[in-house]
Protein backbone atom coordinates (compact mmCIF):
# COMPACT_ATOMS: atom_id res chain seq x y z
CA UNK A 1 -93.59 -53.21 -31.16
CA UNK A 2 -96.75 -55.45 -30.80
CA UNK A 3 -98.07 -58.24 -32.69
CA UNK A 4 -99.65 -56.93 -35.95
CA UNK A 5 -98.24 -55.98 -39.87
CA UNK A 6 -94.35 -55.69 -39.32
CA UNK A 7 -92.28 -57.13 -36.28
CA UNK A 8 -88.24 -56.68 -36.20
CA UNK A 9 -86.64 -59.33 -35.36
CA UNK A 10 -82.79 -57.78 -34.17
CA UNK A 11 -85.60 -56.04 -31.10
CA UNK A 12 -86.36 -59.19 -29.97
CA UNK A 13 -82.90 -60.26 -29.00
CA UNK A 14 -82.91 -61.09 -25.23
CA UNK A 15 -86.88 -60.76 -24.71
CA UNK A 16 -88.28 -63.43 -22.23
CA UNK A 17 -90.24 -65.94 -23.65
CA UNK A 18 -93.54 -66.72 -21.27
CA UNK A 19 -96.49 -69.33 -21.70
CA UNK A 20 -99.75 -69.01 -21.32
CA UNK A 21 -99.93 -69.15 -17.59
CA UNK A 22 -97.41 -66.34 -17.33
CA UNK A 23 -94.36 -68.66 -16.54
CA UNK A 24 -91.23 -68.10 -17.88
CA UNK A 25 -89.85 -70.51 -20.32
CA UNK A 26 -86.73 -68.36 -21.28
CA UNK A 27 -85.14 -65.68 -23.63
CA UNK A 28 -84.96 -65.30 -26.87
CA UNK A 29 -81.56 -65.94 -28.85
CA UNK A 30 -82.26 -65.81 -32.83
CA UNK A 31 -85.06 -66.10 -35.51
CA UNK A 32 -84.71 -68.41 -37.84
CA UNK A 33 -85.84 -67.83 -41.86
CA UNK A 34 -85.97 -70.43 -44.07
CA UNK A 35 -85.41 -69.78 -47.74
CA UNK A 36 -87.48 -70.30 -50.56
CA UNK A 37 -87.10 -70.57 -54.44
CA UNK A 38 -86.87 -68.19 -57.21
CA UNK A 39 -86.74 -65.20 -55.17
CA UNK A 40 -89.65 -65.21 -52.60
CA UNK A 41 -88.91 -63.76 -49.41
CA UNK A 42 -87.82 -66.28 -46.67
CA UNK A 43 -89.95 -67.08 -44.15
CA UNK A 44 -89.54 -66.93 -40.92
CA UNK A 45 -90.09 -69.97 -38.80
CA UNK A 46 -89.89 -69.53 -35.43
CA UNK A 47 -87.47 -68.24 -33.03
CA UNK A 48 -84.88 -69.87 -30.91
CA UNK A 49 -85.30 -69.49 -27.14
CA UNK A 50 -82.60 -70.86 -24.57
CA UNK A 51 -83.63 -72.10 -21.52
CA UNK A 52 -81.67 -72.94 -17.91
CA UNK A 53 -78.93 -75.12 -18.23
CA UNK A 54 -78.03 -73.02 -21.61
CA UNK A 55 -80.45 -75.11 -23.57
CA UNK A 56 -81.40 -73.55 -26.22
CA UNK A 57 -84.82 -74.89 -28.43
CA UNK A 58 -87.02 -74.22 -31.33
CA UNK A 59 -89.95 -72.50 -30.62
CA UNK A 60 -92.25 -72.43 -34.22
CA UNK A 61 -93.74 -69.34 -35.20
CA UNK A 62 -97.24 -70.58 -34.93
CA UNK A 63 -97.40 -70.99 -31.14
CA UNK A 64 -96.40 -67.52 -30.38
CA UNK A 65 -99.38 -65.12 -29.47
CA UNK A 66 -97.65 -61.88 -28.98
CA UNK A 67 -94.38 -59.98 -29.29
CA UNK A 68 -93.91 -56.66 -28.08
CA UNK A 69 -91.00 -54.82 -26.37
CA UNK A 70 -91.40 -56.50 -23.37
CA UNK A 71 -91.65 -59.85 -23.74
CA UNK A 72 -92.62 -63.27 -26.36
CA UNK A 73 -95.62 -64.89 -25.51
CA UNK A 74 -96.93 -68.30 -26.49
CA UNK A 75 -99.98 -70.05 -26.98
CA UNK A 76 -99.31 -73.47 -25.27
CA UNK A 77 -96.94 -74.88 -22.48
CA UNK A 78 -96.57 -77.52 -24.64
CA UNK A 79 -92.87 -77.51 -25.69
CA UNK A 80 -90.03 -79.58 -27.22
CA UNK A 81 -87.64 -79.49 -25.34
CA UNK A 82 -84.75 -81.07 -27.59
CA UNK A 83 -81.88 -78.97 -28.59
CA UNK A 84 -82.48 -76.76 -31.21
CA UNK A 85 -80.62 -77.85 -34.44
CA UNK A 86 -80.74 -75.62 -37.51
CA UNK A 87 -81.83 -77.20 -40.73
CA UNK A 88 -81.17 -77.14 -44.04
CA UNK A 89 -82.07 -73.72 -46.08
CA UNK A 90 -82.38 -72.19 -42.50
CA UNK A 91 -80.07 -69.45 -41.49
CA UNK A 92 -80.32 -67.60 -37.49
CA UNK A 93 -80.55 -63.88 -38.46
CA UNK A 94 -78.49 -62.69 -35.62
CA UNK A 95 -75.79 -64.83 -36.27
CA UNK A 96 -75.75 -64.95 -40.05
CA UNK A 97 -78.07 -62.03 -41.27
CA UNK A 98 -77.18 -59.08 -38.98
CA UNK A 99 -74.11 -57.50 -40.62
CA UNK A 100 -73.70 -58.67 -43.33
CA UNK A 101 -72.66 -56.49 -46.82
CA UNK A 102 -75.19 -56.42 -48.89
CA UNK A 103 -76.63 -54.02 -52.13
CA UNK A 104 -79.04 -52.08 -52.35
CA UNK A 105 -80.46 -52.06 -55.81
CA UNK A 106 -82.28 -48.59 -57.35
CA UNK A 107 -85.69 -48.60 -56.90
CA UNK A 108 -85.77 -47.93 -60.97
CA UNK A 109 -83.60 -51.90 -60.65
CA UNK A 110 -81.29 -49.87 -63.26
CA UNK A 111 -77.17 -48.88 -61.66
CA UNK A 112 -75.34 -50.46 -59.93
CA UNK A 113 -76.95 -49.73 -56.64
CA UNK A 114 -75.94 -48.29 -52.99
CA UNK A 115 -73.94 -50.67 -50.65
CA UNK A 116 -74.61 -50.95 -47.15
CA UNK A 117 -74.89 -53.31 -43.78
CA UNK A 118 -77.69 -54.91 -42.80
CA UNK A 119 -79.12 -53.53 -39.46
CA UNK A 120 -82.33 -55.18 -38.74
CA UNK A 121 -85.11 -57.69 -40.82
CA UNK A 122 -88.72 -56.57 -40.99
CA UNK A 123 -91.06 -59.45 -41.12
CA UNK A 124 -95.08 -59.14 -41.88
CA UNK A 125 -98.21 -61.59 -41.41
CA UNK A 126 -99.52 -62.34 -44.83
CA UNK A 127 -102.93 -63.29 -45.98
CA UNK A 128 -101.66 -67.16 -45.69
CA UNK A 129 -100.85 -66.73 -42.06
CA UNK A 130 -97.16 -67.12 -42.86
CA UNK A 131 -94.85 -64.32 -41.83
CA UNK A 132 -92.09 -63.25 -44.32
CA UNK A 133 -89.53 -61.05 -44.51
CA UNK A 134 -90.51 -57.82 -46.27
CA UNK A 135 -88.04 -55.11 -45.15
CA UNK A 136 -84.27 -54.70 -44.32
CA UNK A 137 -83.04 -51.87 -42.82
CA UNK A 138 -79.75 -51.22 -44.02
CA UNK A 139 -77.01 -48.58 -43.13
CA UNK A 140 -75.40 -47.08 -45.82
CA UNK A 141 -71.21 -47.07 -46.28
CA UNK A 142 -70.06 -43.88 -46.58
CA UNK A 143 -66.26 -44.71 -47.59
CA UNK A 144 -65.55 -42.20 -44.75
CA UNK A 145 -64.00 -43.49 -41.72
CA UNK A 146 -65.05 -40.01 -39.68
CA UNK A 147 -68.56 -40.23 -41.15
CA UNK A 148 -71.61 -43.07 -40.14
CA UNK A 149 -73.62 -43.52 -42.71
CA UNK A 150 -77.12 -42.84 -42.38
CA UNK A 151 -80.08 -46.15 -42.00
CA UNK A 152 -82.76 -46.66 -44.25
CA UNK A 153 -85.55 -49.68 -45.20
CA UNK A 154 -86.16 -50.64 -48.70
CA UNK A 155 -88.41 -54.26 -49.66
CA UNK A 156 -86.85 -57.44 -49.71
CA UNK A 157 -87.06 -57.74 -52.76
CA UNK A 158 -84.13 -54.82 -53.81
CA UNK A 159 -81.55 -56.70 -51.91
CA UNK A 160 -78.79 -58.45 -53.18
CA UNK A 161 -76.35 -60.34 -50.89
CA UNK A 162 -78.50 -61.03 -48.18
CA UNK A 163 -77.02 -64.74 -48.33
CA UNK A 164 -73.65 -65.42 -49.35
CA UNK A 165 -69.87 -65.91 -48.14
CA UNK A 166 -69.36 -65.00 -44.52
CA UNK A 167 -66.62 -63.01 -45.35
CA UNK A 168 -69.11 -60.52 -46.20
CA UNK A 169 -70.21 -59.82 -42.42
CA UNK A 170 -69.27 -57.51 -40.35
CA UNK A 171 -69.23 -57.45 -36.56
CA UNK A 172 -70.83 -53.97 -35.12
CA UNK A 173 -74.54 -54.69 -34.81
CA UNK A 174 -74.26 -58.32 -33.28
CA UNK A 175 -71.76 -56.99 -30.74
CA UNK A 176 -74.18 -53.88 -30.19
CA UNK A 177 -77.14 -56.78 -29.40
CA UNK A 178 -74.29 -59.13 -27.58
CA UNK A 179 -73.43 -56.25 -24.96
CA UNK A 180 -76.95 -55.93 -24.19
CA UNK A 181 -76.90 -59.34 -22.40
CA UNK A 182 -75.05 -60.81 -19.25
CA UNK A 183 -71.34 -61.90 -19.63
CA UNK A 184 -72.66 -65.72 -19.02
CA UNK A 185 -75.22 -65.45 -21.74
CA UNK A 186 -72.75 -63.17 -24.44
CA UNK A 187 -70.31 -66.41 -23.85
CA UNK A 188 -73.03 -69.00 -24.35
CA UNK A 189 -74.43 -66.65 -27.53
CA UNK A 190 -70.53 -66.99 -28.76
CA UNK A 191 -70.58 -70.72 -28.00
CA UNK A 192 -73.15 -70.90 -31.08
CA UNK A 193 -71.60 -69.03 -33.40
CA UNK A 194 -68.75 -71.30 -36.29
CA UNK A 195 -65.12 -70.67 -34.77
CA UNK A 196 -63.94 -68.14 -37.27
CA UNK A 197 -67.27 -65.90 -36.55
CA UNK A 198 -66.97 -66.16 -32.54
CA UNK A 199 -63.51 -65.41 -32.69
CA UNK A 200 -63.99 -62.36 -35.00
CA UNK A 201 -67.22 -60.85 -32.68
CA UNK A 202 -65.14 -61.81 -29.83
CA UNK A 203 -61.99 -59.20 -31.42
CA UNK A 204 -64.44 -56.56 -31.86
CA UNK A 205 -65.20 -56.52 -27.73
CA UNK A 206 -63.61 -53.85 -26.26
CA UNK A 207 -61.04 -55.38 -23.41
CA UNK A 208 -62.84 -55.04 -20.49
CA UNK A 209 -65.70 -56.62 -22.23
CA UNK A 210 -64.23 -59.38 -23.51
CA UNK A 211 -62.17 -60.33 -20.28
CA UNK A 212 -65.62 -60.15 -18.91
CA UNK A 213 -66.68 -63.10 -21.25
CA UNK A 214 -63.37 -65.14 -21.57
CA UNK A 215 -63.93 -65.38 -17.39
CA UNK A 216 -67.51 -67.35 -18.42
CA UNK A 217 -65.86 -69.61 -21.18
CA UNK A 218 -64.44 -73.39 -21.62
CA UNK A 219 -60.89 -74.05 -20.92
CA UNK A 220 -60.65 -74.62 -24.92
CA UNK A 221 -62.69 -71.55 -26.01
CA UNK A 222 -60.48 -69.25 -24.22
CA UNK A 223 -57.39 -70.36 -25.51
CA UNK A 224 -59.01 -70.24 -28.91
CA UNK A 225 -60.01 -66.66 -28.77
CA UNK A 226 -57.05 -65.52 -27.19
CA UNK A 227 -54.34 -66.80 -29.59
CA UNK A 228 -56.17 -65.68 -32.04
CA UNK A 229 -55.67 -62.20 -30.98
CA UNK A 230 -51.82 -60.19 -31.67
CA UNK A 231 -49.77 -61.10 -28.12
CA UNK A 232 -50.60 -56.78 -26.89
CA UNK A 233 -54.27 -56.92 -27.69
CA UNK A 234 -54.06 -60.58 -25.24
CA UNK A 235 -51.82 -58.88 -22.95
CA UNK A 236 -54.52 -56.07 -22.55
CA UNK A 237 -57.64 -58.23 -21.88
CA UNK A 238 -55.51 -60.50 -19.55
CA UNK A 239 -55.04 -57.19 -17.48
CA UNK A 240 -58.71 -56.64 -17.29
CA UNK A 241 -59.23 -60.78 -16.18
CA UNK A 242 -59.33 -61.46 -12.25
CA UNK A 243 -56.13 -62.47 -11.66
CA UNK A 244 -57.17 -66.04 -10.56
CA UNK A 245 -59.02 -66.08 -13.83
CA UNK A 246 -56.06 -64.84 -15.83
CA UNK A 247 -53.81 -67.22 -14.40
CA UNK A 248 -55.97 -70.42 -14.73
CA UNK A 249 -56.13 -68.88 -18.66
CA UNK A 250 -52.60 -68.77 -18.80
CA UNK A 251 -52.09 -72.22 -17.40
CA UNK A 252 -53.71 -73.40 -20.52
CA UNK A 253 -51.28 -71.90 -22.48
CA UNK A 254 -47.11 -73.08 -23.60
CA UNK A 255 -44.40 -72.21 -21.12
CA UNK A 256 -43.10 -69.94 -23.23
CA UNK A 257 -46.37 -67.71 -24.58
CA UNK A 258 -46.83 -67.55 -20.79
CA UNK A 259 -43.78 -65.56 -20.35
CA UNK A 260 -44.38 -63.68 -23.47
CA UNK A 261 -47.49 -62.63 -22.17
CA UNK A 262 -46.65 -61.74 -18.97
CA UNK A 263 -43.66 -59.85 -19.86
CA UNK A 264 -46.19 -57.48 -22.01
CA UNK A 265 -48.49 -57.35 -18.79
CA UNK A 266 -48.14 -54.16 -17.05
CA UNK A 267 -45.69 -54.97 -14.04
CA UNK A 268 -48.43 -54.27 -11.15
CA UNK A 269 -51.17 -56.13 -13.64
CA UNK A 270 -48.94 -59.51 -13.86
CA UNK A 271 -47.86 -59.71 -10.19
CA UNK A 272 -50.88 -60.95 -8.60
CA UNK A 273 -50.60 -63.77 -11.47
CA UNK A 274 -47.63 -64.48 -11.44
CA UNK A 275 -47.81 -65.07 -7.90
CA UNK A 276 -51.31 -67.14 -8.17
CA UNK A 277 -49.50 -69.28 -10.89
CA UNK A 278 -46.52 -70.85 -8.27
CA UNK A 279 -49.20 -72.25 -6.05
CA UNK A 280 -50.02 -76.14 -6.69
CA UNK A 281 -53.46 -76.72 -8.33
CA UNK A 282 -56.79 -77.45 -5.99
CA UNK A 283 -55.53 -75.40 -3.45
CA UNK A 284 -56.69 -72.10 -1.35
CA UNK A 285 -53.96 -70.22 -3.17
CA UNK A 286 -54.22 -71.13 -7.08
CA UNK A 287 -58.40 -70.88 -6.46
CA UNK A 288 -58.36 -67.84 -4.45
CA UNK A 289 -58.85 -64.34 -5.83
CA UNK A 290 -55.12 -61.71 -4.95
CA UNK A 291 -57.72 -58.80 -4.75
CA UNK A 292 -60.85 -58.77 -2.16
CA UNK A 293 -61.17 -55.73 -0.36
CA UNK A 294 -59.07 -54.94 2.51
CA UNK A 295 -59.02 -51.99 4.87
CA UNK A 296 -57.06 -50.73 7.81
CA UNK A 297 -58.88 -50.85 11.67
CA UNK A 298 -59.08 -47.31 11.81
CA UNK A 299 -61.28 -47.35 8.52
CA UNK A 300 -64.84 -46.24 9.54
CA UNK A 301 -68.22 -48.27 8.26
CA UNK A 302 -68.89 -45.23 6.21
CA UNK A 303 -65.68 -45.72 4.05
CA UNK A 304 -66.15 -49.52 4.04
CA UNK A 305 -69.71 -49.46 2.47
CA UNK A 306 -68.81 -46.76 -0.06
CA UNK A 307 -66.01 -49.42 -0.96
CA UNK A 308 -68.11 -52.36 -1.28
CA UNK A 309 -70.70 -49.75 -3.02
CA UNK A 310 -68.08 -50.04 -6.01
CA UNK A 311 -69.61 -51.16 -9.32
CA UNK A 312 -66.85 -53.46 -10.36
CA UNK A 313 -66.88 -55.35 -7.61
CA UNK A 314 -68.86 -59.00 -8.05
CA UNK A 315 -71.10 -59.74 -5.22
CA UNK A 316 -69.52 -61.96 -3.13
CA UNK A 317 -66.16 -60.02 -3.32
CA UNK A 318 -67.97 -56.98 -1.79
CA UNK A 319 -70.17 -58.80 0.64
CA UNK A 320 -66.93 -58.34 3.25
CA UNK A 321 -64.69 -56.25 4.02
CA UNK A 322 -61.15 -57.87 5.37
CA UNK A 323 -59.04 -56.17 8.03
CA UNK A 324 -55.93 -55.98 8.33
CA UNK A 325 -52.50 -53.88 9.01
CA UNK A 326 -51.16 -51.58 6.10
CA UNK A 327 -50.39 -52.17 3.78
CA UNK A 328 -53.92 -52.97 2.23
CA UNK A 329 -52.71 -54.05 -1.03
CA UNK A 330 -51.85 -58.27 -0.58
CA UNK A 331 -49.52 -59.06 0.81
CA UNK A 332 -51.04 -56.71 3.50
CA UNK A 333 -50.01 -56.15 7.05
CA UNK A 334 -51.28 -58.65 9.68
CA UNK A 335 -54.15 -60.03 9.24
CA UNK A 336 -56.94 -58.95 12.23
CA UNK A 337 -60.01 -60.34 10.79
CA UNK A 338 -63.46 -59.20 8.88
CA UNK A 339 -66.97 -57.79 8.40
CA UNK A 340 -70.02 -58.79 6.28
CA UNK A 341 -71.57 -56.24 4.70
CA UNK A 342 -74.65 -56.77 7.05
CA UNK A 343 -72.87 -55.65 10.05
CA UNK A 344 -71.56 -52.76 8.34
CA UNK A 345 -75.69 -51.80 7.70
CA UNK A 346 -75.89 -52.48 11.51
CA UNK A 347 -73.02 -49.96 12.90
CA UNK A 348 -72.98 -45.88 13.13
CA UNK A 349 -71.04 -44.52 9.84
CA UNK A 350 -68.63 -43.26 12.32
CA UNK A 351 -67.85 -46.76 14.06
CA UNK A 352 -64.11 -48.13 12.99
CA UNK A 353 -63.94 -51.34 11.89
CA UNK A 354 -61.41 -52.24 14.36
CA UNK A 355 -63.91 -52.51 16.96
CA UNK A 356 -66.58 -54.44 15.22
CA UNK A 357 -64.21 -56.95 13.28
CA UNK A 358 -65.12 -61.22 13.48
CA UNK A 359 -61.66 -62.86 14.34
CA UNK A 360 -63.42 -66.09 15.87
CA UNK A 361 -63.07 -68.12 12.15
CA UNK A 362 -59.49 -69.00 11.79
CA UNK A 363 -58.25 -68.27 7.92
CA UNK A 364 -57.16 -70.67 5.54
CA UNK A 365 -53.49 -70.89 4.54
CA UNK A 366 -52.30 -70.97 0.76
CA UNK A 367 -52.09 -74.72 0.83
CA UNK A 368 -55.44 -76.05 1.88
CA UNK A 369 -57.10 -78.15 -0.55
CA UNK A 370 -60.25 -77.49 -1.77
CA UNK A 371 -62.41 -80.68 0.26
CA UNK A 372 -61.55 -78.73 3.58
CA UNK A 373 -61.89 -75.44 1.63
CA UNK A 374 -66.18 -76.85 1.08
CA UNK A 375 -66.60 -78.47 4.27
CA UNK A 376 -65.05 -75.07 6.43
CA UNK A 377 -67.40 -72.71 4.13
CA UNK A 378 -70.44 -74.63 4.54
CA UNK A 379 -69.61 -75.18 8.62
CA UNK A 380 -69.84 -71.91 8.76
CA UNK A 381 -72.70 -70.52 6.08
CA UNK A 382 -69.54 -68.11 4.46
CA UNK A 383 -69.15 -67.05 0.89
CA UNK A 384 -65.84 -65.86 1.33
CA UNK A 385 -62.80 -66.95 3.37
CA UNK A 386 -59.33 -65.09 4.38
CA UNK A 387 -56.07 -66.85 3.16
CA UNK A 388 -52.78 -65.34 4.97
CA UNK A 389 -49.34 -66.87 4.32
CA UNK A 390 -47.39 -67.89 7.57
CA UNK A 391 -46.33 -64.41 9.20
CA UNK A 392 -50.40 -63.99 8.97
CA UNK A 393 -50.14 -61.31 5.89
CA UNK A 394 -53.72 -61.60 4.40
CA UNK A 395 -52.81 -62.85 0.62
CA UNK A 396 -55.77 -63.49 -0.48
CA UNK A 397 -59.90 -64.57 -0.40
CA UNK A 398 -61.52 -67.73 -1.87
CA UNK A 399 -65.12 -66.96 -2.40
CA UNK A 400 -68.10 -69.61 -3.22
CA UNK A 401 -68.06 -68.72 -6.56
CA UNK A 402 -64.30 -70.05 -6.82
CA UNK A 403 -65.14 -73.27 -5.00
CA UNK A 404 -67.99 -73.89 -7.56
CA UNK A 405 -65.66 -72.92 -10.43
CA UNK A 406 -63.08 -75.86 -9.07
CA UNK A 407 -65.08 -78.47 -7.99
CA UNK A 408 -67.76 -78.86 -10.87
CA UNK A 409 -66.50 -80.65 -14.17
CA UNK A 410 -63.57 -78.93 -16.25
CA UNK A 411 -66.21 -78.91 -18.99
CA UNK A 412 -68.84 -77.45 -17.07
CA UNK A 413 -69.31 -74.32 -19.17
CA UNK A 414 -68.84 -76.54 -22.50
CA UNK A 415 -72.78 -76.82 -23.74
CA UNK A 416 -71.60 -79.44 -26.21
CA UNK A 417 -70.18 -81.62 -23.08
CA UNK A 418 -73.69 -82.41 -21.82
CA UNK A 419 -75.87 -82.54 -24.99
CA UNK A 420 -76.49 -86.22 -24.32
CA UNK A 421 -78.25 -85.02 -20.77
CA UNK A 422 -82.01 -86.14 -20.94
CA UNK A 423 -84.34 -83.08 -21.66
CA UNK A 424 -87.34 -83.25 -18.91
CA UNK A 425 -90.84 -82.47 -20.13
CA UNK A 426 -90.52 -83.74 -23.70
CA UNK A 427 -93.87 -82.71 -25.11
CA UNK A 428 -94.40 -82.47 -29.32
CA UNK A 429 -91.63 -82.45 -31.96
CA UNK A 430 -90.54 -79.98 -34.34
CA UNK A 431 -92.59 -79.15 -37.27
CA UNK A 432 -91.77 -79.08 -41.04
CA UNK A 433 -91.25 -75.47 -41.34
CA UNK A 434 -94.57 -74.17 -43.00
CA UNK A 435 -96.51 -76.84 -41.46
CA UNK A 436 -99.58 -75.97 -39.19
CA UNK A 437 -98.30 -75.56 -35.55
């Protein structure tokens, strides 16, 4: 794809956005059309790029001087850095073009025509230097549920539907660009779309998927999403959670959905959170994670880094193994200390861990607060830390990325919560769509 007659716009989903001096400004979340009387084809009018801090802005059409499949670049550095804001007659094509039912009609204009899903837009520079939607590729509905129907592009001009009730749109090509990105960014992407929609694309995740999003939500989003799906289908995805994660979810939630959930929790899934839920808030147990990795002393390095080697893992949970007695499920045997991952990459393959384990850093215990949780971590340069009960069973592991979670604003992850923050580098405003840029 490079800039010239005909650029779709669903392949430019996620693309980073550079200026001219090859910095990176950010990636791209939507295009955005604006429509036009009678029945011209809507023009597109820029794209919407989001930027750290989830800020997402309007970048117009004009200022961007290529687009292929590796990255959006623009013309100036020269940016506005104000929220973007959708206008009237404007509609995001990912979030309210892709997937929706629309008709087809006969190239002849005569029948009743062939209905289908919109799958992509096509747009084209015109003689005017204003680029318009010309093609939609469109997947046909077969009426057979064993049977995909086959794509296709016709003009813009032999579509009907295109705009129209949202009831009309399905979910399977936004998801398909939604699992493309990071959990963080598919949660701030669902943070954009109107409640009914995100709760709808959020249905259509598979479980693991969506557990992998819920865990990068607001407190208020979660609970949204999740009663919104039948009591198994939550039950599932709360299996798939972290169980620290899961239960700070659940603690959202009524007294009695809690048990109602938990009950339909497979026994082994809803122990750990069960457990994690009796501990008082801001403490090493209700922050900590029930599952870090844990191996016996007669483990050797070569078993602990093809453990840590494990793709599910998150980085800090595998950046140390913890030793202990068996059992090395928590509550394990007694607690005899750990190894960073570094020293593993230092020792023979052969070496057991029992004769290369740190005990010098004493654990925490389930009830220290989070202040000492900080100051110990930092002391100490650690991203993890051992919690063991008082017989000295390891129970558990807070890790940096649980601190952060606790100690930053409840509405951290809530965009909306800090729209009132100053934007940095204010340069230009936001043209009249059509206008010059």
């Amino acid at each position: 794809m490079t800039m010239g007659s005909r650029v779709y716009l669903a392949r430019l989903a996620a693309l980073p956005v550079f200026d001219p001096n090859g910095d990176r400004v950010g990636r791209v979340r939507d295009a955005v059309i604006r429509l036009r009387t009678t029945n011209r084809p809507p023009q597109v009018v820029g794209l919407v790029a989001e930027m750290a801090l989830r800020r997402r802005i309007f970048l117009p059409i004009g200022r961007v001087t290529s687009m292929d499949a590796e990255a959006v670049v623009l013309s100036t550095g020269m940016l506005n850095l104000r929220r973007f804001e959708k206008r009237q007659n404007e509609l995001l094509v990912l979030e309210e073009v892709l997937d929706r039912r629309v008709t087809v009609e006969p190239e002849d204009r005569q029948g009743d025509g062939q209905v289908g899903t919109v799958v992509d837009l096509a747009m084209e520079l015109n003689r005017n230097n204003e680029w318009l939607i010309t093609r939609v590729a469109v997947r046909e509905h077969t009426g057979r549920l064993a049977r995909r129907g086959h794509t296709y592009q016709v003009d813009y001009d032999r579509i009907r539907g295109l705009v129209g009730p949202t009831d009309t749109q399905g979910t399977s090509n936004l998801v398909a660009l939604l699992e493309q990105m990071r959990p963080a960014d598919m949660a701030n992407a669902l943070q954009d779309l109107p409640d009914a929609r995100r709760n709808e694309v959020a249905a259509a995740f598979s479980d693991r998927t969506l557990a992998d999003v819920l865990e990068e939500l607001p407190e208020h989003d979660q609970v949204d999403i999740l009663v919104h799906l039948n009591r198994e289908r939550a039950a599932d995805v709360l299996e798939r959670m972290d169980p620290d994660d899961a239960a700070d979810l659940l603690a959202e939630l009524p007294k009695t959905e809690q048990s109602v959930l938990l009950d339909l929790m497979e026994p082994e899934e809803a122990a750990p959170v069960r457990q994690l839920m009796k501990y008082n808030p801001g403490t090493a147990g209700s922050v900590m994670t029930s599952e870090p990795v844990i191996l016996t002393p007669d483990a050797t390095v070569a078993e602990a880094l093809a453990r840590i080697r494990e793709p599910e893992l998150s980085p800090v949970v595998a950046a140390q193994v913890f030793v202990a007695r068996a059992p090395s499920a928590t509550p394990s045997g007694k607690y005899l200390g750990m190894v960073h991952f570094q020293r593993l990459l230092r020792e023979p393959p052969s070496s057991m861990l029992g004769g290369i384990v740190d005990n010098d850093i004493d654990p925490l215990r389930p009830e220290t607060n989070l202040t000492e949780i900080t100051r110990r971590m930092a002391t100490y340069d650690l991203v993890a830390m051992p919690v063991v009960d008082g017989t000295f069973r390891l129970v558990g592991a807070v890790t940096v990325d649980d601190v952060l979670d606790h100690s930053l604003p409840r509405d951290w992850r809530d965009r909306d919560a800090h729209d009132d923050e100053p934007a940095a580098n204010l340069w230009g405003t936001r043209q009249t769509p059509g206008a010059a840029s």
